[in-house]
C-alpha atoms as a PDB file:
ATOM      1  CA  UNK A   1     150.138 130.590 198.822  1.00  0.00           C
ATOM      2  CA  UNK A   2     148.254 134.151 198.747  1.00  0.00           C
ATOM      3  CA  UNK A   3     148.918 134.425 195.220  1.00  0.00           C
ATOM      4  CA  UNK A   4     147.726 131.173 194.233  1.00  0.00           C
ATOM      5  CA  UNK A   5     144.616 131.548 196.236  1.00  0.00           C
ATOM      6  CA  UNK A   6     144.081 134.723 194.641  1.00  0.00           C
ATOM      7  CA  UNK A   7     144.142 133.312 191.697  1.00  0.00           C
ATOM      8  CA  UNK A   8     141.362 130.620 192.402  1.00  0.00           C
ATOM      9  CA  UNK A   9     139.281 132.773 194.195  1.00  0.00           C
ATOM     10  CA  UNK A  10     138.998 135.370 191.487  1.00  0.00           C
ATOM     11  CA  UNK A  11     138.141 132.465 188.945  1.00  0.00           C
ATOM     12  CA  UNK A  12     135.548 131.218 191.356  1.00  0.00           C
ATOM     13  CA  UNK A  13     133.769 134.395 191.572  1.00  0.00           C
ATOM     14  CA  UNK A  14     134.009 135.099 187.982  1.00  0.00           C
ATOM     15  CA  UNK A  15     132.105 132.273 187.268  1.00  0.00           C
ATOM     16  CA  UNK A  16     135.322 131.041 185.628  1.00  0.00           C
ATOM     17  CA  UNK A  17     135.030 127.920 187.681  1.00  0.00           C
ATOM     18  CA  UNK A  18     133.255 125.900 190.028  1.00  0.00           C
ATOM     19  CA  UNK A  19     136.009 123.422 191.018  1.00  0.00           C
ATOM     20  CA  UNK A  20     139.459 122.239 190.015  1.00  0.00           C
ATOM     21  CA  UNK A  21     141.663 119.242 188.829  1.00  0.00           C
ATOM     22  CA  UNK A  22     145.183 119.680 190.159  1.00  0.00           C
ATOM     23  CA  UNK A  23     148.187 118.313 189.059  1.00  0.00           C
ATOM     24  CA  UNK A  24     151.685 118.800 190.567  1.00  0.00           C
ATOM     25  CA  UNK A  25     155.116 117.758 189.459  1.00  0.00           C
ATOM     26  CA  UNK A  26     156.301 116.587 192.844  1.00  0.00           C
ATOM     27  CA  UNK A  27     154.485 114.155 194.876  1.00  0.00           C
ATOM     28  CA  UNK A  28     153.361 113.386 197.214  1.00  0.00           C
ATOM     29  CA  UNK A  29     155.518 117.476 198.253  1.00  0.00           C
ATOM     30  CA  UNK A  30     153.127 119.370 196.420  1.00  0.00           C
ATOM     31  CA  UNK A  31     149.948 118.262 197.617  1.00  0.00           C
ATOM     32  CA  UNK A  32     151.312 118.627 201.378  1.00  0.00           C
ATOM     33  CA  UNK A  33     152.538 122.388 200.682  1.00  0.00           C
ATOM     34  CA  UNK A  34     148.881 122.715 199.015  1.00  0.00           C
ATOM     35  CA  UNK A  35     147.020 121.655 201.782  1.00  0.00           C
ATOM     36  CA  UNK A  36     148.948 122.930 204.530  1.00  0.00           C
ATOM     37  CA  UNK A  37     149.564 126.514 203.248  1.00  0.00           C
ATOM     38  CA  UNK A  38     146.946 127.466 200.046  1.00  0.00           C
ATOM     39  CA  UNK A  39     143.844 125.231 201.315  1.00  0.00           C
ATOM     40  CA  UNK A  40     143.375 127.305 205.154  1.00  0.00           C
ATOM     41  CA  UNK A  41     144.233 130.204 203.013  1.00  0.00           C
ATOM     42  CA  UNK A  42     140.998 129.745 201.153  1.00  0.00           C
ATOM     43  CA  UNK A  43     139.253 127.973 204.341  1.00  0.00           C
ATOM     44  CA  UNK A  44     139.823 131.624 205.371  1.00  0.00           C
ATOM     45  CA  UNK A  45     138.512 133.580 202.658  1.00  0.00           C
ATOM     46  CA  UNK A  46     135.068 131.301 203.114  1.00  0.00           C
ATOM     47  CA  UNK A  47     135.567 129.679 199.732  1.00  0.00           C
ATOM     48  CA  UNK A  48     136.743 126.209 200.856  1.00  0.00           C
ATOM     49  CA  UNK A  49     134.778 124.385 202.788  1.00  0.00           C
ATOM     50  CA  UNK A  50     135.930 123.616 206.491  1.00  0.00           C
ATOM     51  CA  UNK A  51     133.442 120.526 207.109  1.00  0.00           C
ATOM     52  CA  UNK A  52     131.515 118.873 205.432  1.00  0.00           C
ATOM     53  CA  UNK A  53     128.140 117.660 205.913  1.00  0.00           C
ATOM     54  CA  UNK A  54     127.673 113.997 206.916  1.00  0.00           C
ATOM     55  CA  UNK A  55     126.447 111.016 204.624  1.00  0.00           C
ATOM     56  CA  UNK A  56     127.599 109.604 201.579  1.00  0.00           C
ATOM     57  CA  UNK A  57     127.088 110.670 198.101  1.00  0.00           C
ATOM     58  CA  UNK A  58     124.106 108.117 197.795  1.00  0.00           C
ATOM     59  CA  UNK A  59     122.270 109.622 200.916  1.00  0.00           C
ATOM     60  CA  UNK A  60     123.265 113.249 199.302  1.00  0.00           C
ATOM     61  CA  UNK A  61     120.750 112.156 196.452  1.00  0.00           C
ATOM     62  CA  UNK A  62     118.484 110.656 198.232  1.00  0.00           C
ATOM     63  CA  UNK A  63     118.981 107.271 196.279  1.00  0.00           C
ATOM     64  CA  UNK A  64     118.308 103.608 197.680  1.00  0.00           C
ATOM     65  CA  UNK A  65     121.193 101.358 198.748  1.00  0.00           C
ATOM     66  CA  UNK A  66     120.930  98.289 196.732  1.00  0.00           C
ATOM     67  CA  UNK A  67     120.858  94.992 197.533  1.00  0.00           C
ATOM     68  CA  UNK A  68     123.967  93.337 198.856  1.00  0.00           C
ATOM     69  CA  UNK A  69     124.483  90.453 195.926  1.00  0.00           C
ATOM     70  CA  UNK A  70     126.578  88.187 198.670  1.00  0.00           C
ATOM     71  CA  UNK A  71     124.651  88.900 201.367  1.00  0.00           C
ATOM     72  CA  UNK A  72     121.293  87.281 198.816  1.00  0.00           C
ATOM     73  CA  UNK A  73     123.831  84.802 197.505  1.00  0.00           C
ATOM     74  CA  UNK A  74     124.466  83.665 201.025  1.00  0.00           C
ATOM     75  CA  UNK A  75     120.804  83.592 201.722  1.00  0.00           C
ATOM     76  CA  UNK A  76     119.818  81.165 198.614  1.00  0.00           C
ATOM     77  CA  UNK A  77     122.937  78.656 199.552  1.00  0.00           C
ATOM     78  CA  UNK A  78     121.373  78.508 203.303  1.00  0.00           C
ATOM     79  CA  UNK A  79     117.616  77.785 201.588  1.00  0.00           C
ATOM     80  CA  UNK A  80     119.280  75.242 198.936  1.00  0.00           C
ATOM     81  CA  UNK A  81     121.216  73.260 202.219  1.00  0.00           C
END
């Protein structure tokens, strides 16, 4: 685990990288060794995050939630009745 986050930590602060796509050949095995031994090792290091701030990725961009298309469906049916 210390050599893999190594690894991604030097390409992060080469510039080398700014995130990263994972694949493993065993799953779901891999994933759980990942995050239960190399993720706190970089949660550690202060280059994973340990929380994350609340809100969704709309709110994050400060963009409008649309209209719910059912929920103004619904509303014409009741006006039609």
């Amino acid at each position: 685990p210390k050599q893999i986050a190594d690894q991604l930590q030097d390409w992060l602060e080469a510039g080398a990288a700014d995130g990263f796509n994972l694949i493993f050949p065993l799953q779901p095995e891999d994933w759980v060794n990942f995050a239960e031994q190399v993720v706190p090792e970089l949660q550690r290091r202060g280059v994973f995050p340990t929380e994350y701030a609340p809100g969704t990725l709309r709110d994050r961009f400060g963009l409008a939630r649309p209209a719910n298309r059912f929920a103004e469906q619904r509303a014409n049916q009741r006006a039609v009745s």
